[in-house]
Protein backbone atom coordinates (compact mmCIF):
# COMPACT_ATOMS: atom_id res chain seq x y z
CA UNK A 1 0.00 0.00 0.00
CA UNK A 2 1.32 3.46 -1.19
CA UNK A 3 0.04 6.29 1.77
CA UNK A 4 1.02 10.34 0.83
CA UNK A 5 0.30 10.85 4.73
CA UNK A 6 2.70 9.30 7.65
CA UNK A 7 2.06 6.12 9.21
CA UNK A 8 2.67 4.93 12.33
CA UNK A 9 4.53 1.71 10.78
CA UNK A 10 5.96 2.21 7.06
CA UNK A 11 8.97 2.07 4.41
CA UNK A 12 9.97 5.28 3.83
CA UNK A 13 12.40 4.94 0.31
CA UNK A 14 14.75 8.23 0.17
CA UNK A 15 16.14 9.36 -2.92
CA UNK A 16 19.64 10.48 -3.76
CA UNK A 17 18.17 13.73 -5.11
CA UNK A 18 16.51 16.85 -3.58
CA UNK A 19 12.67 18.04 -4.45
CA UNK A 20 11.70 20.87 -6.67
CA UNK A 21 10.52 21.49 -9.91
CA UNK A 22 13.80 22.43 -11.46
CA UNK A 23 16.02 19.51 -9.72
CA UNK A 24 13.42 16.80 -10.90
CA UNK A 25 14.26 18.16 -14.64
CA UNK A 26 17.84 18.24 -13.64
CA UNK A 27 18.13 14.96 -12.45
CA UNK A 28 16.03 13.66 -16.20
CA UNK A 29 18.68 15.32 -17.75
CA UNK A 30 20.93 13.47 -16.31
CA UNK A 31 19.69 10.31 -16.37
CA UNK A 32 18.82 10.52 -20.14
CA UNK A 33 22.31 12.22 -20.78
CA UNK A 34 24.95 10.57 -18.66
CA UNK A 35 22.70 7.51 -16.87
CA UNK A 36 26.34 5.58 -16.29
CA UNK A 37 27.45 9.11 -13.22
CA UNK A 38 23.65 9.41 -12.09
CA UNK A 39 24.25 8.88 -8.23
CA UNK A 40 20.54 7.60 -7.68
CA UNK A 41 19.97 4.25 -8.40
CA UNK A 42 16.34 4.18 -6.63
CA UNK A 43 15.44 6.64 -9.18
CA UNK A 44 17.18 5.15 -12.48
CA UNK A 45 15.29 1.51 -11.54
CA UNK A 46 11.92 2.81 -10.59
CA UNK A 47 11.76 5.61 -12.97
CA UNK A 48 11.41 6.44 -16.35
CA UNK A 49 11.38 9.79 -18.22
CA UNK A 50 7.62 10.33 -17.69
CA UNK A 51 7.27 9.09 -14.30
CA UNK A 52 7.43 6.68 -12.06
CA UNK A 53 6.70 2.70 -13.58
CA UNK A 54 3.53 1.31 -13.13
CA UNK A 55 5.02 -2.36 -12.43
CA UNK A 56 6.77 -0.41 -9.43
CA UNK A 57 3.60 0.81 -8.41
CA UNK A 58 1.85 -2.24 -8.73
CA UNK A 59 5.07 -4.02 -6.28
CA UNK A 60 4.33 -1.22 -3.87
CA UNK A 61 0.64 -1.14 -3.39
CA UNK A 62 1.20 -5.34 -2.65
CA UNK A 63 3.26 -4.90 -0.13
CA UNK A 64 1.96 -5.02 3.44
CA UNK A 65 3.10 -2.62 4.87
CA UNK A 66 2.89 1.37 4.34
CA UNK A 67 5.78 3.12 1.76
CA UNK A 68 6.23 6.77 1.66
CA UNK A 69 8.54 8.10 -0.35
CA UNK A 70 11.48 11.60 0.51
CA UNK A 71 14.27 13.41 -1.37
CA UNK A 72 17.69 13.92 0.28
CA UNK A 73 16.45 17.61 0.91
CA UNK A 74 13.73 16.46 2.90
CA UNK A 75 15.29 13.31 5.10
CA UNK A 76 14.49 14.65 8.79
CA UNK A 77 17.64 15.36 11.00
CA UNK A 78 17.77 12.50 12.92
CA UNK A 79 20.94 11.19 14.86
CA UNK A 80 20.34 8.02 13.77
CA UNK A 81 20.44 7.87 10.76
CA UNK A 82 22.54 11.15 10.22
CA UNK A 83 25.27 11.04 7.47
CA UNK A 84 23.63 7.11 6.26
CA UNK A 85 24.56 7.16 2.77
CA UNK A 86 21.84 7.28 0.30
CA UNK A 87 19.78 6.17 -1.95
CA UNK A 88 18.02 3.90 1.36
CA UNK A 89 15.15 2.41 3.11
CA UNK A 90 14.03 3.67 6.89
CA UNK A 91 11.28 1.74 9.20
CA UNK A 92 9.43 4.70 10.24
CA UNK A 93 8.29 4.01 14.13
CA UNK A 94 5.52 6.33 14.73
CA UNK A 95 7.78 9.11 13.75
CA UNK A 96 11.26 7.72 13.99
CA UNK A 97 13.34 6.67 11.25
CA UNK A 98 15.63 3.41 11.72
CA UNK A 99 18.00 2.13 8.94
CA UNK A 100 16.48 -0.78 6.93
CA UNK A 101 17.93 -1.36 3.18
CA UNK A 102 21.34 0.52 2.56
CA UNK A 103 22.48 2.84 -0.29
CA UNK A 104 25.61 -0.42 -0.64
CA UNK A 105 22.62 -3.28 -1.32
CA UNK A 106 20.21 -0.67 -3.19
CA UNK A 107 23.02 0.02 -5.33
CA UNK A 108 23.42 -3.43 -6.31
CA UNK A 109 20.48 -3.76 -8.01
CA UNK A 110 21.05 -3.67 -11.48
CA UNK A 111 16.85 -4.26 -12.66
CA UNK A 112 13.54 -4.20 -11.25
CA UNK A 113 13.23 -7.53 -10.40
CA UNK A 114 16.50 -7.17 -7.96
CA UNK A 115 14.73 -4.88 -6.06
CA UNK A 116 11.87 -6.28 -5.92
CA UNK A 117 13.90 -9.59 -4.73
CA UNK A 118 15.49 -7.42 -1.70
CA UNK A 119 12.93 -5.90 -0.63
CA UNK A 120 10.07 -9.19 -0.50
CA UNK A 121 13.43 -11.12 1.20
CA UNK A 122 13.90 -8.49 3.91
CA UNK A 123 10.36 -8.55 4.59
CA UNK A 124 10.25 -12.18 5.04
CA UNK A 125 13.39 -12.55 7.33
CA UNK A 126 11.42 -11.34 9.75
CA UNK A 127 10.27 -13.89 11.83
CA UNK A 128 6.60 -14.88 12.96
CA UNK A 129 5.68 -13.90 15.99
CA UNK A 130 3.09 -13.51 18.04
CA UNK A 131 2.85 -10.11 20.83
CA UNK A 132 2.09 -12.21 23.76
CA UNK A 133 4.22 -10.43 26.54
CA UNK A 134 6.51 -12.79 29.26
CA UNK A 135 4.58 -14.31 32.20
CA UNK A 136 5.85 -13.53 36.00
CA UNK A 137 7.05 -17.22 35.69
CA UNK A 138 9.37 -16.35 33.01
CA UNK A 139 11.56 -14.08 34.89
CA UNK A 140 12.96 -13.06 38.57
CA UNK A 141 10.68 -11.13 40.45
CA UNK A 142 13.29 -8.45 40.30
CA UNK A 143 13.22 -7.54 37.05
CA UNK A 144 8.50 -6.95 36.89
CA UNK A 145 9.24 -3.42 36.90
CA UNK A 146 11.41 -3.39 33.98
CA UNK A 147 8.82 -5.58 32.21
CA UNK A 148 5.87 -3.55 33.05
CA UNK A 149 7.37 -0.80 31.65
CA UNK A 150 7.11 -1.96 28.19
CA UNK A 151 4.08 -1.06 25.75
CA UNK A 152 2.26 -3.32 24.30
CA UNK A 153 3.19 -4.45 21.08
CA UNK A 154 5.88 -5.88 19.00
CA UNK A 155 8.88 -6.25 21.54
CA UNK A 156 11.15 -6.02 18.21
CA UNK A 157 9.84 -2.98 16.70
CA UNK A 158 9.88 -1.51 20.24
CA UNK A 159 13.15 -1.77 20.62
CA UNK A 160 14.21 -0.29 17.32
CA UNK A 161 12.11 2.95 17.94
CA UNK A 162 13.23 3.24 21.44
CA UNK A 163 17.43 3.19 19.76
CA UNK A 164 16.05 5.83 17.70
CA UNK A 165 14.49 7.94 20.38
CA UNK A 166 17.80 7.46 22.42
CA UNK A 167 20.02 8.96 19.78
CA UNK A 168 18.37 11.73 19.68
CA UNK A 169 17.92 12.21 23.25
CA UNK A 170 21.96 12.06 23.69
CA UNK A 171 22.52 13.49 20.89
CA UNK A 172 21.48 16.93 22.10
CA UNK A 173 23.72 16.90 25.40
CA UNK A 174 26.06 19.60 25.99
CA UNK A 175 29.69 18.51 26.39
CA UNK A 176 29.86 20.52 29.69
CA UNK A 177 26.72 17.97 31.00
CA UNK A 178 28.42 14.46 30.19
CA UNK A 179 30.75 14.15 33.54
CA UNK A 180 27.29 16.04 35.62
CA UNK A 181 26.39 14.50 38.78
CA UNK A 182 23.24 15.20 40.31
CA UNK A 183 25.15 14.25 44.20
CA UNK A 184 28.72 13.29 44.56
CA UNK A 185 28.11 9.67 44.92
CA UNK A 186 26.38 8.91 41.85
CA UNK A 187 27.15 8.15 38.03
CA UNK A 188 28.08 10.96 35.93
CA UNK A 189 25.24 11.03 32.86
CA UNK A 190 28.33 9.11 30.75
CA UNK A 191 28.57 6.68 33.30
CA UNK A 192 24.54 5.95 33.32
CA UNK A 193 25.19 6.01 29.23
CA UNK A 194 28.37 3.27 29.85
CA UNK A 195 25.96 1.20 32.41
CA UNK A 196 23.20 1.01 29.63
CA UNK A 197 25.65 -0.38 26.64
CA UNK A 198 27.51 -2.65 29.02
CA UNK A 199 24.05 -4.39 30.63
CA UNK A 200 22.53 -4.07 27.04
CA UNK A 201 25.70 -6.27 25.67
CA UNK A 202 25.50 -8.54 28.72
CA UNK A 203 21.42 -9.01 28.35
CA UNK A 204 21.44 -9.95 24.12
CA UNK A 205 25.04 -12.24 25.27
CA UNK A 206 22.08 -14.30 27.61
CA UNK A 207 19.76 -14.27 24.79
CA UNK A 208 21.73 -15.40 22.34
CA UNK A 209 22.98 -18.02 24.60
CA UNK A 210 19.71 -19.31 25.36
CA UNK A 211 18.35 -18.95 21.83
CA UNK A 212 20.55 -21.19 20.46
CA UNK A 213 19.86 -23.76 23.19
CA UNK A 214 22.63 -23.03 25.07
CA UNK A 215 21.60 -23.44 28.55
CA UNK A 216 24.66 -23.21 30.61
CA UNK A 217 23.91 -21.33 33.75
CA UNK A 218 25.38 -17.88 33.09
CA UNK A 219 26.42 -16.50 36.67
CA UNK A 220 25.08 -12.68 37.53
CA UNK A 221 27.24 -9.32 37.09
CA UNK A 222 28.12 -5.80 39.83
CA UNK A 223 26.84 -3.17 38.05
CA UNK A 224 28.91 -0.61 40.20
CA UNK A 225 32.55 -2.91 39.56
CA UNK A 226 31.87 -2.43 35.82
CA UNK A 227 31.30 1.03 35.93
CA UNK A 228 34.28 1.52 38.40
CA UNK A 229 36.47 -0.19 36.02
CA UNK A 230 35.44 1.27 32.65
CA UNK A 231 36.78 4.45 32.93
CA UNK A 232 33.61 6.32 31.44
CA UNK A 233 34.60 9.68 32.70
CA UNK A 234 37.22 9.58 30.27
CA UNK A 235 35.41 8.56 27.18
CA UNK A 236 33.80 10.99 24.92
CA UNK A 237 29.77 10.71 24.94
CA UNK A 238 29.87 10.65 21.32
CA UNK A 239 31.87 6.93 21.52
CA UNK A 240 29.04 5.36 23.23
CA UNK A 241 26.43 6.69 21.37
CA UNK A 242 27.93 5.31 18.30
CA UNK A 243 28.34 1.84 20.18
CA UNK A 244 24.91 1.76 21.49
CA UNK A 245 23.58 2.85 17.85
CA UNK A 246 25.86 -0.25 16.71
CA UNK A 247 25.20 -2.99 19.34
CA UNK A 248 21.26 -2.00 19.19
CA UNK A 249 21.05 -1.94 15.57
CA UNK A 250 22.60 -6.02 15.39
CA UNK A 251 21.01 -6.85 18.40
CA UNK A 252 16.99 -6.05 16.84
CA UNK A 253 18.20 -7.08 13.36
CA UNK A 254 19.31 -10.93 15.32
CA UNK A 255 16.20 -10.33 17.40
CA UNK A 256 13.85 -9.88 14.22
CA UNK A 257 15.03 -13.85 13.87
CA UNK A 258 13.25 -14.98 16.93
CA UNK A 259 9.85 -16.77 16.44
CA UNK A 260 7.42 -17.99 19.59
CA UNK A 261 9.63 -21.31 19.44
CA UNK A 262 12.83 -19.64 19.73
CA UNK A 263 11.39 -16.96 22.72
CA UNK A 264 10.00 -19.28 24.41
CA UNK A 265 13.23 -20.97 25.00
CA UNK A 266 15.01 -20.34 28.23
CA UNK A 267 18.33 -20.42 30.84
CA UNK A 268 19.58 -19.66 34.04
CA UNK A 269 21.10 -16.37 34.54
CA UNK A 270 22.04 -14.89 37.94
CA UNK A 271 20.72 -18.14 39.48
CA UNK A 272 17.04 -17.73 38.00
CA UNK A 273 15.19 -18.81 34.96
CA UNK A 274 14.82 -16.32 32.81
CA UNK A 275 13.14 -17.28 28.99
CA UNK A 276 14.50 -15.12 25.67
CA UNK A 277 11.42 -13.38 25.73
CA UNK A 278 11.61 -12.12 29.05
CA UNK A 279 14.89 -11.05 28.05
CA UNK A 280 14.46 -8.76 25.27
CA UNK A 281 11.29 -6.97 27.76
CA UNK A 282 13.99 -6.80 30.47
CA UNK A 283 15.99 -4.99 27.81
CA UNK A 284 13.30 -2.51 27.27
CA UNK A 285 12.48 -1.61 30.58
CA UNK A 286 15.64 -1.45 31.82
CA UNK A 287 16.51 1.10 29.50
CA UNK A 288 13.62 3.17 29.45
CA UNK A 289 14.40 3.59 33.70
CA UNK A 290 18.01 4.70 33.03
CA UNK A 291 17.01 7.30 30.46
CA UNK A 292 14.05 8.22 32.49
CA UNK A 293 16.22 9.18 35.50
CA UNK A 294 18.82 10.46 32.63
CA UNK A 295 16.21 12.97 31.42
CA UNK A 296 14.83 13.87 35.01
CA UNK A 297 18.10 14.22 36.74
CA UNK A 298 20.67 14.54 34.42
CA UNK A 299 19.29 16.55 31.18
CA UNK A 300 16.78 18.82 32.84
CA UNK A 301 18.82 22.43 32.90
CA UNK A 302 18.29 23.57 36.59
CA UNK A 303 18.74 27.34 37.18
CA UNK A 304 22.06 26.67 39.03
CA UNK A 305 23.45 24.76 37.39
CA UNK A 306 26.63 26.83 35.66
CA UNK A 307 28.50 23.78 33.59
CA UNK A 308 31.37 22.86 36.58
């Protein structure tokens, strides 16, 4: 289905080209004069001089999902997918743009039917799955907060818009802010940023363990003798928001993999059962409370505060 309007869930194709009248008849210059240097290749397939090809359109409007369509010169600044080389496909989450089909793969499409291939092959790698949300059973009793924390809906596609939401969040702190504490014996904000990646990496580590049928009791971490020995204070911000966008990124992309067999599957972690899909909710939650104490005590600008 083809929608002019914004979705909550849909494709958004961008174009290696800007809008406007007199670019669009630049650009079919181009194309018709020099197609072998025209830098957009989403254009040269799905185009031809009077528009765009009805056995695109026909593709499009079968596919189950929404597709929008944006130039270069109207791609959104988001963190996350700032600089992503282009042409490209997003997954727009209610607003949120995550990277889906890269300029790399788009430009190896040499026909229609190439892209057509991608595009109906990414679709299907995503696993079946149903939105049935863990049980109490399924995890430690420590951990219902984090799990009740989490909307309803596709645990997957959760985690992808929350990434996105993140990035831009830290994206917008001051330098001057990233070694802030609120009282002298808690993190700095680049500490609670270190804590996230490192419990992130140790939480998909359990699921992949356990995913695979690996169920080897994995023993339990201290949260304050990582952050004690990492150093954060002494790493720029901008380092872990790149490894967060790269560790979140593969972890939803091996997550999209998981089907109700494969969730359903479970270990012992810190001495309790915990199942995969308990894991990926624990994931969630536990990151929406860090960044919900980031944003109320860290990133809220209080009138005193003077950057020391």
């Amino acid at each position: 289905m083809v929608e002019e309007s914004p979705a909550s869930t849909a494709l958004v194709f961008v174009y290696n080209a800007d809008a406007g009248v007199f670019n669009a008849l630049g650009d079919l210059a181009h194309k018709m004069l020099s197609p072998e240097t025209y830098s957009c290749n989403l254009c040269a397939i799905t185009y031809a001089p009077l528009g765009m090809r009805k056995r695109w359109k026909r593709f499009l409007e079968s596919l189950p999902v929404a597709v929008r369509f944006l130039h270069r010169n109207e791609l959104p600044e988001q963190a996350a997918i700032a600089g992503a080389p282009l042409p490209a496909v997003f997954l727009d989450r209610g607003g949120f743009l995550a990277p889906w089909i890269g300029a790399e793969e788009l430009n190896a499409c040499e026909n229609l039917d190439d892209l057509e291939r991608l595009i109906r092959a990414r679709l299907e790698s995503v696993a079946p799955r149903t939105l049935r949300r863990p049980s109490d059973s399924e995890y430690a009793p420590f951990y219902r907060g984090y799990v009740e924390r989490v909307p309803e809906g596709d645990i997957v596609e959760t985690l992808v818009s929350q990434g996105t939401r993140t990035l831009e969040t830290l994206a917008g702190v001051p330098p001057e802010r990233e070694v802030y504490r609120y009282a002298p014996d808690k993190w700095s904000l680049v500490e609670v940023v270190g804590h996230l990646v490192d419990t992130e990496w140790i939480f998909v580590y359990r699921a992949l363990r356990f995913a695979r049928g690996d169920t080897t009791p994995l023993p339990g971490v201290d949260q304050d003798v990582l952050v004690s020995g990492a150093g954060f204070d002494r790493r720029p911000l901008a380092s872990l928001i790149r490894e967060f966008n790269h560790l979140r990124r593969a972890s939803t992309e091996l997550f999209r993999g998981f089907d109700d067999r494969i969730l359903d599957r479970s270990g012992e972690a810190s001495g309790a059962l915990v199942t995969v899909r308990a894991l990926l909710y624990i994931i969630a939650g536990h990151h929406m409370h860090h960044m919900d104490v980031l944003e109320e005590r860290y990133l809220r600008i209080s009138e005193d505060f003077d950057g020391d």
